[in-house]
C-alpha atoms as a PDB file:
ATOM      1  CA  UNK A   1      20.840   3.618 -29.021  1.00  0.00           C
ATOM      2  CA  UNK A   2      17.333   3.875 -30.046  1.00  0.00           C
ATOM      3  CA  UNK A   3      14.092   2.732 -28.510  1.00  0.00           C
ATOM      4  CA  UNK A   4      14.025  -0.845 -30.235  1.00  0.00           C
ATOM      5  CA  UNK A   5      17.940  -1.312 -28.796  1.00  0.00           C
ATOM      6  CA  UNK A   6      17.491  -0.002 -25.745  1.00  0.00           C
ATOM      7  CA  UNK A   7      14.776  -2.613 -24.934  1.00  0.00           C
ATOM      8  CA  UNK A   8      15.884  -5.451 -26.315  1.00  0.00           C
ATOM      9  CA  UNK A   9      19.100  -4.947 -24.565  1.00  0.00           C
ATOM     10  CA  UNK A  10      17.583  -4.526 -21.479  1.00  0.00           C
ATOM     11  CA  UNK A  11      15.094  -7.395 -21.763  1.00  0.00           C
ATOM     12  CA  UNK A  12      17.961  -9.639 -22.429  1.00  0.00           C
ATOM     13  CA  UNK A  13      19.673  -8.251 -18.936  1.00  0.00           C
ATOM     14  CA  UNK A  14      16.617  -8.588 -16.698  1.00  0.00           C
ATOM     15  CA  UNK A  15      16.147 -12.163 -18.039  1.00  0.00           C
ATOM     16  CA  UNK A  16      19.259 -13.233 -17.344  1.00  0.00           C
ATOM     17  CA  UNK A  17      18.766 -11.594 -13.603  1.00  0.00           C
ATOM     18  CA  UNK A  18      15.823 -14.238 -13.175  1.00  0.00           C
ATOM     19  CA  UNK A  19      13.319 -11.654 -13.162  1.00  0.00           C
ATOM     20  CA  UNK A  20       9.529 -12.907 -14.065  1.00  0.00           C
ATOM     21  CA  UNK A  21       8.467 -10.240 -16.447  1.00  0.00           C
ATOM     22  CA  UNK A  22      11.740  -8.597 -18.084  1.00  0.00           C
ATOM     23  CA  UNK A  23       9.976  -7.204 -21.124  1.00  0.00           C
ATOM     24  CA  UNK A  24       7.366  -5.145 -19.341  1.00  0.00           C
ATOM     25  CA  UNK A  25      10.075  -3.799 -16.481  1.00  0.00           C
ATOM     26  CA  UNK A  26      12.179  -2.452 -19.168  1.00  0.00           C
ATOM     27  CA  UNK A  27       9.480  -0.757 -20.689  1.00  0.00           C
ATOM     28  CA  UNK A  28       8.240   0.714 -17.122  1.00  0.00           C
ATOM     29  CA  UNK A  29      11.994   1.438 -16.903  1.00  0.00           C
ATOM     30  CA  UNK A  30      12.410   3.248 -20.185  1.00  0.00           C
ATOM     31  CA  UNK A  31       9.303   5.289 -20.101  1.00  0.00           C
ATOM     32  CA  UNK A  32      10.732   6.489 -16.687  1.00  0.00           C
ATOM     33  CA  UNK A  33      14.515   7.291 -18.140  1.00  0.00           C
ATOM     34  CA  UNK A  34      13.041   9.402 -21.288  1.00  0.00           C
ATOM     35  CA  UNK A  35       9.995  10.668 -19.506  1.00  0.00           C
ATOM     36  CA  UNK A  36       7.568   9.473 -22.432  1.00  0.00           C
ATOM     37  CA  UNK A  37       4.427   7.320 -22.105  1.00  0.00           C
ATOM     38  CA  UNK A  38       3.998   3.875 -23.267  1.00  0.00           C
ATOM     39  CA  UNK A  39       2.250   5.193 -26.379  1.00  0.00           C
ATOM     40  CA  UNK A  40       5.536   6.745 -27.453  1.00  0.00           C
ATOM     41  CA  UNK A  41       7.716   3.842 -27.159  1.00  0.00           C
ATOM     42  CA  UNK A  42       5.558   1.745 -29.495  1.00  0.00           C
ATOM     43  CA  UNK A  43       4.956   5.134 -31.879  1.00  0.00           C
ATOM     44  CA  UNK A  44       8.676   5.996 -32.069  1.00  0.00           C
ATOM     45  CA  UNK A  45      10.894   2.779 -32.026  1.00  0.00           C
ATOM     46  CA  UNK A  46      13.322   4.652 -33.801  1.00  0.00           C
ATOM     47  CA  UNK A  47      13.668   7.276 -31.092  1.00  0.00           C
ATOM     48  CA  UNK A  48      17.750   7.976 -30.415  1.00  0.00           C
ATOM     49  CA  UNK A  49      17.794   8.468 -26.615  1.00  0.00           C
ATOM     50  CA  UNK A  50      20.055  11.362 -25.303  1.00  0.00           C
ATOM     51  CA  UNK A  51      23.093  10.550 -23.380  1.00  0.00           C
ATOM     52  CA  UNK A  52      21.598  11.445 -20.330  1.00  0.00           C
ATOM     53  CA  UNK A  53      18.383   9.502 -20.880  1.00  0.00           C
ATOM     54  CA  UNK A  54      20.510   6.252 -21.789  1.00  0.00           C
ATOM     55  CA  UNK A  55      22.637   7.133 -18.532  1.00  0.00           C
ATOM     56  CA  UNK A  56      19.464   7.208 -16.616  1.00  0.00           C
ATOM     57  CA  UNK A  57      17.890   4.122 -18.104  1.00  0.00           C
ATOM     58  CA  UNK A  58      21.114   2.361 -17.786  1.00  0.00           C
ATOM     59  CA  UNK A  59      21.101   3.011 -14.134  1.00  0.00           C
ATOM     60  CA  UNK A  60      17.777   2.414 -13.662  1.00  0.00           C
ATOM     61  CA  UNK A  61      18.373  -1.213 -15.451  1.00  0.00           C
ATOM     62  CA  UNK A  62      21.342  -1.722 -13.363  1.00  0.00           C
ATOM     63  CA  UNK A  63      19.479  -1.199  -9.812  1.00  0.00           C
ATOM     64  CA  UNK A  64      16.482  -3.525 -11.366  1.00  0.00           C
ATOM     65  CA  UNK A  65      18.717  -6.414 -12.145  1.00  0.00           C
ATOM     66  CA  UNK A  66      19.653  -6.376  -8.459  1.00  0.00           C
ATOM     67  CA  UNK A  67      15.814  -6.494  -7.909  1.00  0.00           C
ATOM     68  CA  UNK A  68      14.902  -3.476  -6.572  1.00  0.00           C
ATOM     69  CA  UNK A  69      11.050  -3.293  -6.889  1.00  0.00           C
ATOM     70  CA  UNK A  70      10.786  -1.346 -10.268  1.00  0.00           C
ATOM     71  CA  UNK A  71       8.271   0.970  -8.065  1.00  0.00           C
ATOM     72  CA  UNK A  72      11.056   2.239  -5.857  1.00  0.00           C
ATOM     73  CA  UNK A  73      13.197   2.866  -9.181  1.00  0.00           C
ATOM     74  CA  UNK A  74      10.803   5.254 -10.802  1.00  0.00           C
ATOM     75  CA  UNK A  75       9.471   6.475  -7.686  1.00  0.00           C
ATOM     76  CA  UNK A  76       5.613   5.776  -8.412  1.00  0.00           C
ATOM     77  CA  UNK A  77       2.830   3.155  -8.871  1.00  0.00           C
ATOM     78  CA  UNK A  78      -0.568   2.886  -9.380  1.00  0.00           C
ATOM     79  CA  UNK A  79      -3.190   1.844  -7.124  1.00  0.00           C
ATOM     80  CA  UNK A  80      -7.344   2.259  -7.597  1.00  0.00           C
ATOM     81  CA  UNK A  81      -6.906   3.718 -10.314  1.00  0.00           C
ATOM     82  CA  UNK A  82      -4.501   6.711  -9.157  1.00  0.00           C
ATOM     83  CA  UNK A  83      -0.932   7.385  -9.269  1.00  0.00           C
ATOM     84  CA  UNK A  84       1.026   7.213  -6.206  1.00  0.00           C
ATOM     85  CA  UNK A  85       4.602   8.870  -5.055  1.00  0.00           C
ATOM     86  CA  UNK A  86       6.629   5.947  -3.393  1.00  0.00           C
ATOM     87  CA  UNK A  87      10.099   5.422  -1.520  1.00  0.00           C
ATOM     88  CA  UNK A  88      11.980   2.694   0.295  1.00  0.00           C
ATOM     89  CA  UNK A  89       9.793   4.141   3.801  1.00  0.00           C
ATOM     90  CA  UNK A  90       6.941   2.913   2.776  1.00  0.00           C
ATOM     91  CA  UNK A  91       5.637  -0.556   1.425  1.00  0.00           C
ATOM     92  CA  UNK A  92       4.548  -0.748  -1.999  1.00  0.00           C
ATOM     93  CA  UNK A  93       0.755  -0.839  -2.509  1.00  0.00           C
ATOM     94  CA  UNK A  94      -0.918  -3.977  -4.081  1.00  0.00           C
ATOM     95  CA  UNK A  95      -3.943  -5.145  -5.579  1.00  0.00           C
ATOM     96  CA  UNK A  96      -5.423  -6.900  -2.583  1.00  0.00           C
ATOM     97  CA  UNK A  97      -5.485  -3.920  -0.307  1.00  0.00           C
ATOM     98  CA  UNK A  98      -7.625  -2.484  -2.946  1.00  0.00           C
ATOM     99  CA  UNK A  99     -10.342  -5.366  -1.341  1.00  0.00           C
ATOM    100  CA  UNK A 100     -10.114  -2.889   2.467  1.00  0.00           C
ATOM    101  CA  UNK A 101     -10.991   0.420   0.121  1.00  0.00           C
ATOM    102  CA  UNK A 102     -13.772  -0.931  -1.677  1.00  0.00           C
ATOM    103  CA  UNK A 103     -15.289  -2.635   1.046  1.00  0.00           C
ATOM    104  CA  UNK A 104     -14.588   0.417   3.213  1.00  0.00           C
ATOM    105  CA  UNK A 105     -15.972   3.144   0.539  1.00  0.00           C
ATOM    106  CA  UNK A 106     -19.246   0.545  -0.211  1.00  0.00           C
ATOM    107  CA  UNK A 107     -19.654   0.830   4.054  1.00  0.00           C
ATOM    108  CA  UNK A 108     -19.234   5.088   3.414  1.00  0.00           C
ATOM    109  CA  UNK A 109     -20.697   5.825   1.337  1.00  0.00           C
ATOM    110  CA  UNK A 110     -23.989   5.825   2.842  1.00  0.00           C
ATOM    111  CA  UNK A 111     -23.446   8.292   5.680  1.00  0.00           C
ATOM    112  CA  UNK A 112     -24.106  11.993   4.815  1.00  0.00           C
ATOM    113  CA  UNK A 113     -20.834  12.417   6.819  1.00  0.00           C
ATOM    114  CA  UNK A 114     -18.024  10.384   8.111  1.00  0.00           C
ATOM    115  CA  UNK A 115     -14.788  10.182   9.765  1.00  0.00           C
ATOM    116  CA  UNK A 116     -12.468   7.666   9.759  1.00  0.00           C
ATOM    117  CA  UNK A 117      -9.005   6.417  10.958  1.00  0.00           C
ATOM    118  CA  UNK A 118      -6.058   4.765   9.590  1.00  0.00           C
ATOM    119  CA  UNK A 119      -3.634   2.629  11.509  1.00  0.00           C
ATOM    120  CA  UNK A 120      -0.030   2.684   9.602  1.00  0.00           C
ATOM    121  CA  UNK A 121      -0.545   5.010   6.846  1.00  0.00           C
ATOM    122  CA  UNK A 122       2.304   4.249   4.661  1.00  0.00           C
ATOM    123  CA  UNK A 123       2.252   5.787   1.567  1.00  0.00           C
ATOM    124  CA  UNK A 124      -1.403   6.890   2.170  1.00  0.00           C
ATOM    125  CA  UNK A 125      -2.736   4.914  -0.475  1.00  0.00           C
ATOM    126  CA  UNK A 126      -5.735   3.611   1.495  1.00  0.00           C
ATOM    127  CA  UNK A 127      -6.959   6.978   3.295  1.00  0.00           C
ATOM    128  CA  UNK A 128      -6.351   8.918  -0.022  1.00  0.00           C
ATOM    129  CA  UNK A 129      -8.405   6.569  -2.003  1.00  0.00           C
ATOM    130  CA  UNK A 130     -10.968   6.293   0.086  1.00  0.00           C
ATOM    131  CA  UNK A 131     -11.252  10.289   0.668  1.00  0.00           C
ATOM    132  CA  UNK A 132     -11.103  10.758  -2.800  1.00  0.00           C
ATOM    133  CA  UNK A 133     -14.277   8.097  -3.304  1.00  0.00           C
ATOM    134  CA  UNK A 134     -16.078  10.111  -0.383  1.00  0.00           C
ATOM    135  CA  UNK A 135     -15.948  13.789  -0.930  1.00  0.00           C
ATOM    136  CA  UNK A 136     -17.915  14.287   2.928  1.00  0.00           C
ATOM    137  CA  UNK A 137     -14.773  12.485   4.518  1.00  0.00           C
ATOM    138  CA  UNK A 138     -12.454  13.108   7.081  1.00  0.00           C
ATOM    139  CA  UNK A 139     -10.192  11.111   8.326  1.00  0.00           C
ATOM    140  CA  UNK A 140      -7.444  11.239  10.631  1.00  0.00           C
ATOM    141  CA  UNK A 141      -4.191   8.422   9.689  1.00  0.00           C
ATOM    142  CA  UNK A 142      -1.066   7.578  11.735  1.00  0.00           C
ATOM    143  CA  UNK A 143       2.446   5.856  11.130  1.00  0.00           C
ATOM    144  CA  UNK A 144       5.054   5.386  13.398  1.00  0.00           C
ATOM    145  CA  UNK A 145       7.558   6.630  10.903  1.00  0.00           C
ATOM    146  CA  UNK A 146       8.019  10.814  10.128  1.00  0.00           C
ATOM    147  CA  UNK A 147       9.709   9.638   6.299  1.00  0.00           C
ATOM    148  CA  UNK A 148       5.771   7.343   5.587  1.00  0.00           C
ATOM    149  CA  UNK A 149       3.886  10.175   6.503  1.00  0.00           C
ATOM    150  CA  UNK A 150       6.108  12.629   4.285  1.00  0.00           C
ATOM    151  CA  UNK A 151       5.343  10.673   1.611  1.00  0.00           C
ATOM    152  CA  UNK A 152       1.104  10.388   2.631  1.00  0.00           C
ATOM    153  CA  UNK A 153       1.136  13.882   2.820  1.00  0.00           C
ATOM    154  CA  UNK A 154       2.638  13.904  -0.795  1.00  0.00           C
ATOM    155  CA  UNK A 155       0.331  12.135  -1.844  1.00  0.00           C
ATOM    156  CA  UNK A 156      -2.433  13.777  -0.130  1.00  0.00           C
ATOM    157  CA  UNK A 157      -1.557  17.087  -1.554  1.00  0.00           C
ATOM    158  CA  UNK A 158      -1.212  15.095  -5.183  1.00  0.00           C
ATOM    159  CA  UNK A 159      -4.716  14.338  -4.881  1.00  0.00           C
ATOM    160  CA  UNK A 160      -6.620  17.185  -3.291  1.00  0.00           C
ATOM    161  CA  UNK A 161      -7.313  15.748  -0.261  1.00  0.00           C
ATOM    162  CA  UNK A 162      -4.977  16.830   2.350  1.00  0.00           C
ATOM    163  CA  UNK A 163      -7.170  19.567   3.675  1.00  0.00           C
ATOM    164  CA  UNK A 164      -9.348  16.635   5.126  1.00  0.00           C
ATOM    165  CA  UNK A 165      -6.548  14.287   6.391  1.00  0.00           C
ATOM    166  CA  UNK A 166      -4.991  14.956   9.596  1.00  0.00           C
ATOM    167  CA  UNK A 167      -1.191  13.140   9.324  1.00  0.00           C
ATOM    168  CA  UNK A 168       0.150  12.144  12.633  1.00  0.00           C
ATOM    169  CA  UNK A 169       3.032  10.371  14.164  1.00  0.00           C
ATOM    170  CA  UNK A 170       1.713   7.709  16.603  1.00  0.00           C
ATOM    171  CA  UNK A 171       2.057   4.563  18.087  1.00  0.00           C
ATOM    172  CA  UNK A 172      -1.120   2.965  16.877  1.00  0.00           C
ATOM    173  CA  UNK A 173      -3.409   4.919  18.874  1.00  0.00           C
ATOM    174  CA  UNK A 174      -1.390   6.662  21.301  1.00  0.00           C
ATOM    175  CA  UNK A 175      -1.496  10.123  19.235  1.00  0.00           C
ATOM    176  CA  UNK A 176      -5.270   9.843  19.008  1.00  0.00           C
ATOM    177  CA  UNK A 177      -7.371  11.392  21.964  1.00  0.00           C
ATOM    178  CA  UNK A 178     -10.384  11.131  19.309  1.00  0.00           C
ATOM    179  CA  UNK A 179     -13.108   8.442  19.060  1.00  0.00           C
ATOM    180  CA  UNK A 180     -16.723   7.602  18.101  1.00  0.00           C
ATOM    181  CA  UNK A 181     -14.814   6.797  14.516  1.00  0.00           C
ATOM    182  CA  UNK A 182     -17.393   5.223  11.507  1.00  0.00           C
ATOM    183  CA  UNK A 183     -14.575   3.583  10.715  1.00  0.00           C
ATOM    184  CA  UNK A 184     -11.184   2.372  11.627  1.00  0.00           C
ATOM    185  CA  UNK A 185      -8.762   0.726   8.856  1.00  0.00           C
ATOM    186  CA  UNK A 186      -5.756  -0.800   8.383  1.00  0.00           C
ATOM    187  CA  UNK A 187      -2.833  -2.708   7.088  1.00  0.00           C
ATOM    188  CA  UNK A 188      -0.895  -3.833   9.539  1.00  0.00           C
ATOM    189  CA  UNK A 189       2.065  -5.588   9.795  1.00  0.00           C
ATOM    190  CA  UNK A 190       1.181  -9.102   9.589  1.00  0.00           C
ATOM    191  CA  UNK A 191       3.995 -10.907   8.736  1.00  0.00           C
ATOM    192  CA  UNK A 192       5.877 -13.248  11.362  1.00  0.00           C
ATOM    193  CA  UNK A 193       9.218 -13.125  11.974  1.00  0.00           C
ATOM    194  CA  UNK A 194       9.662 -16.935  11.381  1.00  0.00           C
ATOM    195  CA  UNK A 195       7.735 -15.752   7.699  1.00  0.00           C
ATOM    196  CA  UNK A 196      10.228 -12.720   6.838  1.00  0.00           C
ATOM    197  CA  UNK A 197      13.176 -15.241   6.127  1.00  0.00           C
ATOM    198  CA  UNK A 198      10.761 -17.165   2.915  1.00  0.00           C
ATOM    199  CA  UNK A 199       9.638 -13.572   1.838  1.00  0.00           C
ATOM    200  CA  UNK A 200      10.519 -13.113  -1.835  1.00  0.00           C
ATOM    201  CA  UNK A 201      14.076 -11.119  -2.030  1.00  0.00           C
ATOM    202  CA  UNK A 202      12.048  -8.012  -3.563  1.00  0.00           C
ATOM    203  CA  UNK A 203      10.536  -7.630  -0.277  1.00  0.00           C
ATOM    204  CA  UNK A 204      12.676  -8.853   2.115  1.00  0.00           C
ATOM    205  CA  UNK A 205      15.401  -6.775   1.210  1.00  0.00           C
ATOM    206  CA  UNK A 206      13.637  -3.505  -0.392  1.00  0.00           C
ATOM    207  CA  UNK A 207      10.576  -2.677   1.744  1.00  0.00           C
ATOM    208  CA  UNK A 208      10.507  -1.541   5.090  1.00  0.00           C
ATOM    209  CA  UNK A 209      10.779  -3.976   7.834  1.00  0.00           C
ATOM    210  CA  UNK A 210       8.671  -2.242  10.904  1.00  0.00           C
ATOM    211  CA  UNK A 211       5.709  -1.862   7.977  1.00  0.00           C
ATOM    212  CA  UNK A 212       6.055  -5.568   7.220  1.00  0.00           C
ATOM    213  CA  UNK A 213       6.932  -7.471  10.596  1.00  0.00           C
ATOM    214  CA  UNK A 214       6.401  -7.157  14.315  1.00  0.00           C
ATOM    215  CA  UNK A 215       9.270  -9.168  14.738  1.00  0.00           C
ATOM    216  CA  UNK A 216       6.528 -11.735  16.676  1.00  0.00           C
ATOM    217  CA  UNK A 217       4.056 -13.934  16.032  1.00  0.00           C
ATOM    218  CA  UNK A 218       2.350 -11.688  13.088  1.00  0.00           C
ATOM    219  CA  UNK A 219      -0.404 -10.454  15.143  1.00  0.00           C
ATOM    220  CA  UNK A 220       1.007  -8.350  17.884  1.00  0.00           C
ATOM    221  CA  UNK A 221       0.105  -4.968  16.389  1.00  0.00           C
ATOM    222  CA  UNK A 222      -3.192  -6.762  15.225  1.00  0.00           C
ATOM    223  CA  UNK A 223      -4.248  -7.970  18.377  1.00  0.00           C
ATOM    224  CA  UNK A 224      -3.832  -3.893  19.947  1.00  0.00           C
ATOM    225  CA  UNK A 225      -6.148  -2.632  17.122  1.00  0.00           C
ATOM    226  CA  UNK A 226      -8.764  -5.031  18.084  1.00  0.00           C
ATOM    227  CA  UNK A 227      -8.742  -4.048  21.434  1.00  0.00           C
ATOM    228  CA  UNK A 228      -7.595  -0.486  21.091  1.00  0.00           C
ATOM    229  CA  UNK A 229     -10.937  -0.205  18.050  1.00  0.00           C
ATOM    230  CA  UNK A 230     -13.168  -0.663  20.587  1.00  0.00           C
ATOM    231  CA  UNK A 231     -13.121   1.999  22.324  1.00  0.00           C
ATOM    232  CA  UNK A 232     -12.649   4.312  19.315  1.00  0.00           C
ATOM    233  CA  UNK A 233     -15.412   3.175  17.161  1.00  0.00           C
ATOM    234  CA  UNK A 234     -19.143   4.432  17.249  1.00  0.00           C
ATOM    235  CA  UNK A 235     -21.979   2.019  18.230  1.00  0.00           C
ATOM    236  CA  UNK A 236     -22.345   0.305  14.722  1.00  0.00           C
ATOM    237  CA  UNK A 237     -18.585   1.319  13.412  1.00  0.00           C
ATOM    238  CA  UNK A 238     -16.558  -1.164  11.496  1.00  0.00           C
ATOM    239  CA  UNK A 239     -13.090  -2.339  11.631  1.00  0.00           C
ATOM    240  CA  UNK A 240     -11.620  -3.074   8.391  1.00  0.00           C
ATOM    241  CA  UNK A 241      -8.105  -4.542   8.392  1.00  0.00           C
ATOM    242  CA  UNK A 242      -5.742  -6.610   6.127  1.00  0.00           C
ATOM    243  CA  UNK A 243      -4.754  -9.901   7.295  1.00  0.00           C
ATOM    244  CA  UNK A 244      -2.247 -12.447   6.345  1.00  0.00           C
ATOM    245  CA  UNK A 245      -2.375 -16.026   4.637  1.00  0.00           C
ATOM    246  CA  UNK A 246      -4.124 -18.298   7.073  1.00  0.00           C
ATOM    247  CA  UNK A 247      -4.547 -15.619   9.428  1.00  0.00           C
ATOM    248  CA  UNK A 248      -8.620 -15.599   9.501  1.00  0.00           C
ATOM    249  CA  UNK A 249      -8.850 -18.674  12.023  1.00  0.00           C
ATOM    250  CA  UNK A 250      -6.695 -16.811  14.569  1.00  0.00           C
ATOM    251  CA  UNK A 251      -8.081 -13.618  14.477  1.00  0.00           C
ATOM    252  CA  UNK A 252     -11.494 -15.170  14.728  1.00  0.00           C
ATOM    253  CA  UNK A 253     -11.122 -15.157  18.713  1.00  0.00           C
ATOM    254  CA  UNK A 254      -9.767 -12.310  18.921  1.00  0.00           C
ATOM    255  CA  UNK A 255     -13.722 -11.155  17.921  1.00  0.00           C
ATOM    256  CA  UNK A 256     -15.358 -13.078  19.973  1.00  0.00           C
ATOM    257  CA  UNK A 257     -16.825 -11.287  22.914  1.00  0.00           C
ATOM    258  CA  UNK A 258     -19.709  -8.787  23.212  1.00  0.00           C
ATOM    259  CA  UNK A 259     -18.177  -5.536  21.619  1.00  0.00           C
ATOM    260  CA  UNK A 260     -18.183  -6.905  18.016  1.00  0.00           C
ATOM    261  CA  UNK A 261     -20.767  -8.299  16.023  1.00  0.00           C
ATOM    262  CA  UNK A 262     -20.920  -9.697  12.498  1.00  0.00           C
ATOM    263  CA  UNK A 263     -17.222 -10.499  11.686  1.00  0.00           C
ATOM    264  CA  UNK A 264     -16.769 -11.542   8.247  1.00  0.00           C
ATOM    265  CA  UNK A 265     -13.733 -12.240   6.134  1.00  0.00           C
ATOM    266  CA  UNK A 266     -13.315 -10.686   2.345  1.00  0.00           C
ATOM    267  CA  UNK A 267     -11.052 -12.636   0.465  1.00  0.00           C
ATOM    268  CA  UNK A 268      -8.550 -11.587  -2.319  1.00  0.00           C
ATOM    269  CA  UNK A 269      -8.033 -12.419  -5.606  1.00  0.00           C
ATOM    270  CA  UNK A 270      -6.159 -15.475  -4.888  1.00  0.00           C
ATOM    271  CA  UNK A 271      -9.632 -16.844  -3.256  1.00  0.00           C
ATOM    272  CA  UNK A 272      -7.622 -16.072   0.087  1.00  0.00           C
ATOM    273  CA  UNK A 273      -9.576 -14.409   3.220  1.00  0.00           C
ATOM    274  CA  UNK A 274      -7.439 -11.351   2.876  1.00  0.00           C
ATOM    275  CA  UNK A 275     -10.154  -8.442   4.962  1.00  0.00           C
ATOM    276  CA  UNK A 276     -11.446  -8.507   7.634  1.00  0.00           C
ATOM    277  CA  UNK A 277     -14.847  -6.541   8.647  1.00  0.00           C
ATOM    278  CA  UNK A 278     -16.147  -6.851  12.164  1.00  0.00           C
ATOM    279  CA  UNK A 279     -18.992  -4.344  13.511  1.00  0.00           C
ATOM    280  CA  UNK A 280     -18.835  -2.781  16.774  1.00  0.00           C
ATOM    281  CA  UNK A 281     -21.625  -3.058  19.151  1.00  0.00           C
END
């Protein structure tokens, strides 16, 4: 089977799986199987793949027709511009959180020196990028799950910044003793558990649940970073934190009293208000 073969073949299987974009999944899917950049695939359509890179892109085809996020399949993704190492413990970055870091970095970059914190560091995608924007950084980022930070620290080390990230397994704050932060951030999760049931099946039953839910109302964790940021920001620190689809007018409250000043509401690509910022006084 050759390169042409191999993706028309797979295209055809991925459509008829109902999946949106079947083309450019078996493309991510072969350059993952044969270890070969896009550039290759176009340059070399006549490429006869080895038995154990059909075997692998067979598999790989086979897992994605069930509709296993393609990112869990090849283990990676992209986000602000890097390459990231991902697994099922962690969820898989996306183009809106990208919103938090450049908001977050703009905030920075100003300070001869800063230190922030990250609530639920995942795959690390937010305190990596962010340290790699803002070379004076430190920042210390937390996750109540040992297999998430395993895979920050990955990526920490992937990107020359673990020497300035201090991983640690915690309970929002509970682990950190630390404050007068510039900075907290975050990406909680948001969703409700009424919500989890209408999630599309490539979340709902692929990424992890305690990263996506807290099995409430949707703003249970949210509501303890509010309060808990307050006493671990600086005078004039900023709280920046992903929020969920019509989220802003709750959360608004939450804001309300004399520790935080300024709250404003980013919104995503989608025109939705996706980030919040709030200042503390």
């Amino acid at each position: 089977m050759n390169i042409t073969e191999a993706l028309r073949d797979a295209s055809t299987a991925l459509r008829t799986a109902d999946l949106k974009e079947p083309q450019r999944d078996a493309r991510f899917l072969l350059q993952f199987a044969i270890r070969r950049p896009k550039e290759f695939l176009f340059a070399h359509p006549e490429y006869e793949l080895t038995g154990a890179e059909q075997a692998a892109f067979n598999d790989a085809v086979a897992r994605r027709t069930n509709h296993e996020p393609v990112q869990y399949i090849t283990g990676r993704t992209e986000f602000y511009g890097l390459e990231f190492v991902v697994s099922p413990a962690v969820l898989i970055p996306r183009p809106e959180t990208e919103v938090l870091v450049e908001n977050a970095v703009e905030f920075l970059r100003e300070n001869e020196t800063t230190r922030f914190c990250e609530i639920g560091v995942g795959s690390g995608c937010i305190s990596v990028s962010m340290l790699t924007q803002l070379p004076n950084a430190s920042a210390i980022a937390v996750d109540r799950s040992r297999d998430a930070l395993e895979i920050a620290r990955q990526n920490a080390e992937k990107h020359n910044v673990i020497d300035r990230l201090d991983l640690r397994l915690s309970d929002v704050f509970d682990s950190v003793t630390e404050d007068a932060f510039d900075a907290v951030v975050s990406n909680p999760p948001y969703v409700s558990l009424a919500e989890v049931a209408t999630l599309d099946r490539e979340v709902r039953n692929f990424e992890p649940e305690m990263a996506l839910t807290d099995n409430a109302d949707g703003l249970e964790v949210v509501r303890k970073i509010i309060a808990d940021s307050s006493h671990k920001l600086r005078p004039g620190g900023v709280l920046f934190m992903e929020v969920g689809f019509g989220q802003s007018d709750r959360i608004l409250p939450l804001l309300s009293d004399e520790k935080w000043a300024d709250v404003r509401f980013f919104s995503d690509l989608q025109s939705i208000p996706r980030i919040l910022r709030a200042f503390r006084r």
